[in-house]
Protein backbone atom coordinates (compact mmCIF):
# COMPACT_ATOMS: atom_id res chain seq x y z
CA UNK A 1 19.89 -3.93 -16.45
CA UNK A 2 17.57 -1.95 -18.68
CA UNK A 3 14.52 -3.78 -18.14
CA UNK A 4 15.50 -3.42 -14.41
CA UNK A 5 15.53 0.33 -14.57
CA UNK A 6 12.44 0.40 -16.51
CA UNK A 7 10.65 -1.72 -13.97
CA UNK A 8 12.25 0.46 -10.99
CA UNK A 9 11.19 3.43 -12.56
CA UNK A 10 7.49 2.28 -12.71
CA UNK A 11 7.90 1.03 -9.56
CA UNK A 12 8.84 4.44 -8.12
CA UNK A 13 6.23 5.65 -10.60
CA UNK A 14 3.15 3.89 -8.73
CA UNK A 15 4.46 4.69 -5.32
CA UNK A 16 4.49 8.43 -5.80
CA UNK A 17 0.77 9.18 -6.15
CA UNK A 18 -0.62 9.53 -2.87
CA UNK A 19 -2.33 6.35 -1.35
CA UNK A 20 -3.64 4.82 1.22
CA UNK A 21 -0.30 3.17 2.13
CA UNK A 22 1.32 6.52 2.00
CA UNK A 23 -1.18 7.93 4.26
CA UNK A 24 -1.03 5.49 7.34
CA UNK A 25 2.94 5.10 6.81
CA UNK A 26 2.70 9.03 7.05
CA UNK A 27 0.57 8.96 10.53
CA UNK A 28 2.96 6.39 11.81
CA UNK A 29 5.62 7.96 11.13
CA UNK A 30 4.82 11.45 12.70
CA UNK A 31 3.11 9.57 15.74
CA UNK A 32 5.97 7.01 16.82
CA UNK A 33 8.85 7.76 14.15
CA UNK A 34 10.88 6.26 11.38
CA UNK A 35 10.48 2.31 12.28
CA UNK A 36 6.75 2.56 12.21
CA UNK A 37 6.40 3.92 9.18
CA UNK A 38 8.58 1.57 7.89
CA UNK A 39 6.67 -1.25 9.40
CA UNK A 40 3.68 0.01 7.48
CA UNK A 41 5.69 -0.11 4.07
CA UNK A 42 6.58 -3.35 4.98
CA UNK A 43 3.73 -5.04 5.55
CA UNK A 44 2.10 -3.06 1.93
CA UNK A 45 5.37 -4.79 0.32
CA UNK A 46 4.92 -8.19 2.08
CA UNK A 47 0.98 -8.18 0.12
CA UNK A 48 3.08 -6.86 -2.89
CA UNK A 49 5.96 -9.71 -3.03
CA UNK A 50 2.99 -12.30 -2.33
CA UNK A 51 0.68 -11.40 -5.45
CA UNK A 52 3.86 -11.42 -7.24
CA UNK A 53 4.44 -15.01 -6.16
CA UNK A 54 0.82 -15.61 -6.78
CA UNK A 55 1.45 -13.98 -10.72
CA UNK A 56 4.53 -16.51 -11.03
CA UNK A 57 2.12 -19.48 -10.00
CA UNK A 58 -0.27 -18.49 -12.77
CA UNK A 59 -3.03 -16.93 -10.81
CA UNK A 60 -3.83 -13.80 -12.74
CA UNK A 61 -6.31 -14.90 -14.87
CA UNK A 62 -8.51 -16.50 -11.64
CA UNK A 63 -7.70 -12.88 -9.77
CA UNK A 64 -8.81 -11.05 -12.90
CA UNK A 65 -12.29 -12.33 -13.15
CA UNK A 66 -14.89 -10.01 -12.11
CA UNK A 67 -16.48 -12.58 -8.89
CA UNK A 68 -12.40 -12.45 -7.44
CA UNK A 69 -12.23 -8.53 -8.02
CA UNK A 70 -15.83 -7.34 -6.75
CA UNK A 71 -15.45 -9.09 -3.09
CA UNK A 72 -12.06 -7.11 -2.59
CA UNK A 73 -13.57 -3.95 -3.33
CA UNK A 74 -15.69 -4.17 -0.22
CA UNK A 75 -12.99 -5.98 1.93
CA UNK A 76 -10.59 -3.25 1.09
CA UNK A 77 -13.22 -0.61 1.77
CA UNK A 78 -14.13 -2.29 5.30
CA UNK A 79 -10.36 -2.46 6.38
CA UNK A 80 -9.71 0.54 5.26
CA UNK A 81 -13.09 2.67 7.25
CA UNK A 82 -11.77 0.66 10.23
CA UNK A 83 -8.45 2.12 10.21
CA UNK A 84 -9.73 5.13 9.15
CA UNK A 85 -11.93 5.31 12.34
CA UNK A 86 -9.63 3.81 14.67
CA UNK A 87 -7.00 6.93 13.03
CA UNK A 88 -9.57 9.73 14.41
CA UNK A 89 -10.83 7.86 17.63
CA UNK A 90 -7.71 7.53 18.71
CA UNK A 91 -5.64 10.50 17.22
CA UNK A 92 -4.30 12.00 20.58
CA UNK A 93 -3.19 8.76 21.31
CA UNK A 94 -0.09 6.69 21.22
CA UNK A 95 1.64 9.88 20.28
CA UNK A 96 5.37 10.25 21.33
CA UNK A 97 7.64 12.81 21.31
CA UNK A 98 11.02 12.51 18.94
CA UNK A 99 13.15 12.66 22.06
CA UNK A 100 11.36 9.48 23.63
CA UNK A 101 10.99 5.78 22.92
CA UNK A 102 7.73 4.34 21.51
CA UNK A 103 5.82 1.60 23.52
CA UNK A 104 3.48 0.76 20.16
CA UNK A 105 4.45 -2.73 18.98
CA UNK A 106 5.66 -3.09 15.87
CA UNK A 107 4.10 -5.94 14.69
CA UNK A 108 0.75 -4.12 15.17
CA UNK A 109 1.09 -1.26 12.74
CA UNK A 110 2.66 -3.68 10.55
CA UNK A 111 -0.82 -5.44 10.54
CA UNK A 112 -2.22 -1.88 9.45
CA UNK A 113 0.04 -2.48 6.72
CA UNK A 114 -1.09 -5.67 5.80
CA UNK A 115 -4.63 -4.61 6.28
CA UNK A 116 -4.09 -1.80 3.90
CA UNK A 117 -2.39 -2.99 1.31
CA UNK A 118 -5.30 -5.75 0.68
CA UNK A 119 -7.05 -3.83 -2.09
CA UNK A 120 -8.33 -3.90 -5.24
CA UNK A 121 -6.38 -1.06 -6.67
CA UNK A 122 -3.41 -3.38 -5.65
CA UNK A 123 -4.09 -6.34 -6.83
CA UNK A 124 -5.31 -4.76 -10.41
CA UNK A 125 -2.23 -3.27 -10.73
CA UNK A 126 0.12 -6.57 -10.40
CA UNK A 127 -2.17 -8.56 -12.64
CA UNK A 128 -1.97 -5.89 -15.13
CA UNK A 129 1.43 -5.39 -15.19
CA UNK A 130 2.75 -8.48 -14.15
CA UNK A 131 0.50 -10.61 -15.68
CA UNK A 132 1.91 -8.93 -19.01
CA UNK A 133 5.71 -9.60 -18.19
CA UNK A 134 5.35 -13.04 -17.63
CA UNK A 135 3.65 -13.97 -20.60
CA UNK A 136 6.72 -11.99 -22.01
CA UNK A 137 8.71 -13.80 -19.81
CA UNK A 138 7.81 -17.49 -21.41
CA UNK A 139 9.21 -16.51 -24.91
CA UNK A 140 12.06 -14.47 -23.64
CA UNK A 141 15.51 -16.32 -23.95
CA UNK A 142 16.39 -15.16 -20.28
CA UNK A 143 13.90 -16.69 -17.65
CA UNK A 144 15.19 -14.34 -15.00
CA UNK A 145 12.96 -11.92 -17.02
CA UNK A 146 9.96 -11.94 -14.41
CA UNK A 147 12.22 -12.08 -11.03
CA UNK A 148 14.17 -8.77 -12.56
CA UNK A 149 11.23 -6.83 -13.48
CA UNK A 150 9.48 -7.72 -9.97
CA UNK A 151 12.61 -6.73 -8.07
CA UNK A 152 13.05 -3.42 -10.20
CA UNK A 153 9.00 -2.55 -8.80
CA UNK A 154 9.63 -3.64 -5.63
CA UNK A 155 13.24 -1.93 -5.23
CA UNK A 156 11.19 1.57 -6.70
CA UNK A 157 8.69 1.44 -4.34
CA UNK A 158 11.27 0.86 -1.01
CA UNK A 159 12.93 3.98 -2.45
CA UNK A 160 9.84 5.89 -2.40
CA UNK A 161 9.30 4.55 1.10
CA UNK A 162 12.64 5.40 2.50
CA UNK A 163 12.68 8.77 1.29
CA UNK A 164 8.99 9.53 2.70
CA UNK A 165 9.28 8.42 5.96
CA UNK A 166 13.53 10.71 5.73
CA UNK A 167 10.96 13.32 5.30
CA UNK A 168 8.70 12.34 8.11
CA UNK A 169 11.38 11.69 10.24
CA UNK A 170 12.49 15.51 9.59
CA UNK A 171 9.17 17.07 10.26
CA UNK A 172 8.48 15.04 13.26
CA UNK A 173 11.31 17.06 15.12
CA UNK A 174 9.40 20.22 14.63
CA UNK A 175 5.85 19.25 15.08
CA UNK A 176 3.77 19.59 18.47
CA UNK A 177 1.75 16.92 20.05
CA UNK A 178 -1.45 18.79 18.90
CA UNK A 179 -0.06 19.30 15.01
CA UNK A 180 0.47 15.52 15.00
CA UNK A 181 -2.70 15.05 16.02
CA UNK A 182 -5.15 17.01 13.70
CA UNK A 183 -2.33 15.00 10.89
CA UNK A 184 -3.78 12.03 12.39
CA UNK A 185 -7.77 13.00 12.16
CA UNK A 186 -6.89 14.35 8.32
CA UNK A 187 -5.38 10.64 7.30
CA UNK A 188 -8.10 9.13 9.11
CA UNK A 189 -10.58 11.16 6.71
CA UNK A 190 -8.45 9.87 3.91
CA UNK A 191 -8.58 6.93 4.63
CA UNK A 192 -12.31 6.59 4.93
CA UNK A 193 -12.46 9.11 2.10
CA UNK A 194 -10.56 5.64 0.01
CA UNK A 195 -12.94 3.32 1.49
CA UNK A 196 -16.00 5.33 0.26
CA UNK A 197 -14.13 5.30 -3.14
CA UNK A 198 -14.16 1.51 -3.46
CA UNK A 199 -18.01 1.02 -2.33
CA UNK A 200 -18.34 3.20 -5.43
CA UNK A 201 -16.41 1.30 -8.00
CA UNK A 202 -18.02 -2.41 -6.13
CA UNK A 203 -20.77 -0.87 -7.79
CA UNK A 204 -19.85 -0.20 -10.32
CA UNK A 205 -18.54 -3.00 -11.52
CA UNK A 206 -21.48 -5.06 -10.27
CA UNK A 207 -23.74 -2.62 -12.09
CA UNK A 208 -21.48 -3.32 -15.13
CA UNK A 209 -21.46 -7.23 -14.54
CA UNK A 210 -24.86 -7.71 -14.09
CA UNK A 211 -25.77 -5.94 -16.92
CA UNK A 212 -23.56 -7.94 -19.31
């Protein structure tokens, strides 16, 4: 149970900065409500529970090595501009009112999930941390060690989710179709605002590789 709540609290920890995840399940959620959002949290958690599988298999040492890493920053940066431009283009559409059902499929925003939970940041994170507890994990007399500690992140994080998108939910009642729409344009600037961010550490880091 402790190393449970330690891992939920990280968990919750990680999921409270603001993201990119938390700023398209945001959009969703003011623009066609609750299950949206939560569409978009679960397709970020569906990349989550699959690098965590991919930790277990003994993949963090390939997806640490500087050739993996670099690529992703410029994937993540491309799907992240695209839904960042797609956000603004179309921000005075597919808006509907609290009192009305959504026609938006599901299964679409929880692509935009899927899309923008492929990142570096991401996958840096669960080969850090993960990568740790399971070499824990092979010396630890308990070898339920890894599978607590990933369900303590994972159960933080839907926390965080289900309280944002309470909050959402809330705000949605109160907001016009024109103050949902300038919420849209802002997370689409975010969002490309993230994707210039991790052009700037690709170069980094290939500045930094090829001068090793």
């Amino acid at each position: 149970m402790e190393l449970y709540l330690k891992y939920f609290l990280l968990g919750l920890a990680i999921a409270l900065p603001v993201g990119a995840i938390t700023v398209e399940m945001t959009k969703q959620g003011l623009k066609n409500g609750f299950l949206h959002g939560w569409a978009v949290g679960l397709g970020g958690m569906t990349i989550d529970g699959l690098l965590i599988l991919a930790m277990y298999a003994g993949f963090a040492t390939f997806l640490s090595l500087p050739f993996v890493q670099m690529p992703l920053w410029l994937i993540g940066a491309g799907f992240l501009a695209y839904l960042g431009y797609d956000s603004i283009r179309h921000a005075d559409h597919d808006i509907t009112p609290a009192d009305e059902k959504t026609q938006k499929s599901l299964a679409r925003t929880y692509r935009n999930g899927l899309l923008v939970a492929v990142s570096p940041g991401n996958l840096i994170f669960w080969v850090s941390v993960f990568g740790t507890v399971l070499s824990d994990s092979y010396h630890d007399s308990n070898p339920a060690a890894f599978a607590l500690a990933a369900a303590g992140v994972l159960s933080g994080i839907l926390l965080h989710d289900l309280g944002l998108l309470s909050i959402v939910s809330l705000s949605r009642r109160v907001l016009n179709r024109t103050a949902i729409k300038w919420v849209s344009v802002a997370a689409g600037l975010l969002l490309i605002g993230f994707a210039a961010y991790f052009v700037y550490e690709f170069i980094t880091d290939l500045t930094t590789y090829l001068r090793a």
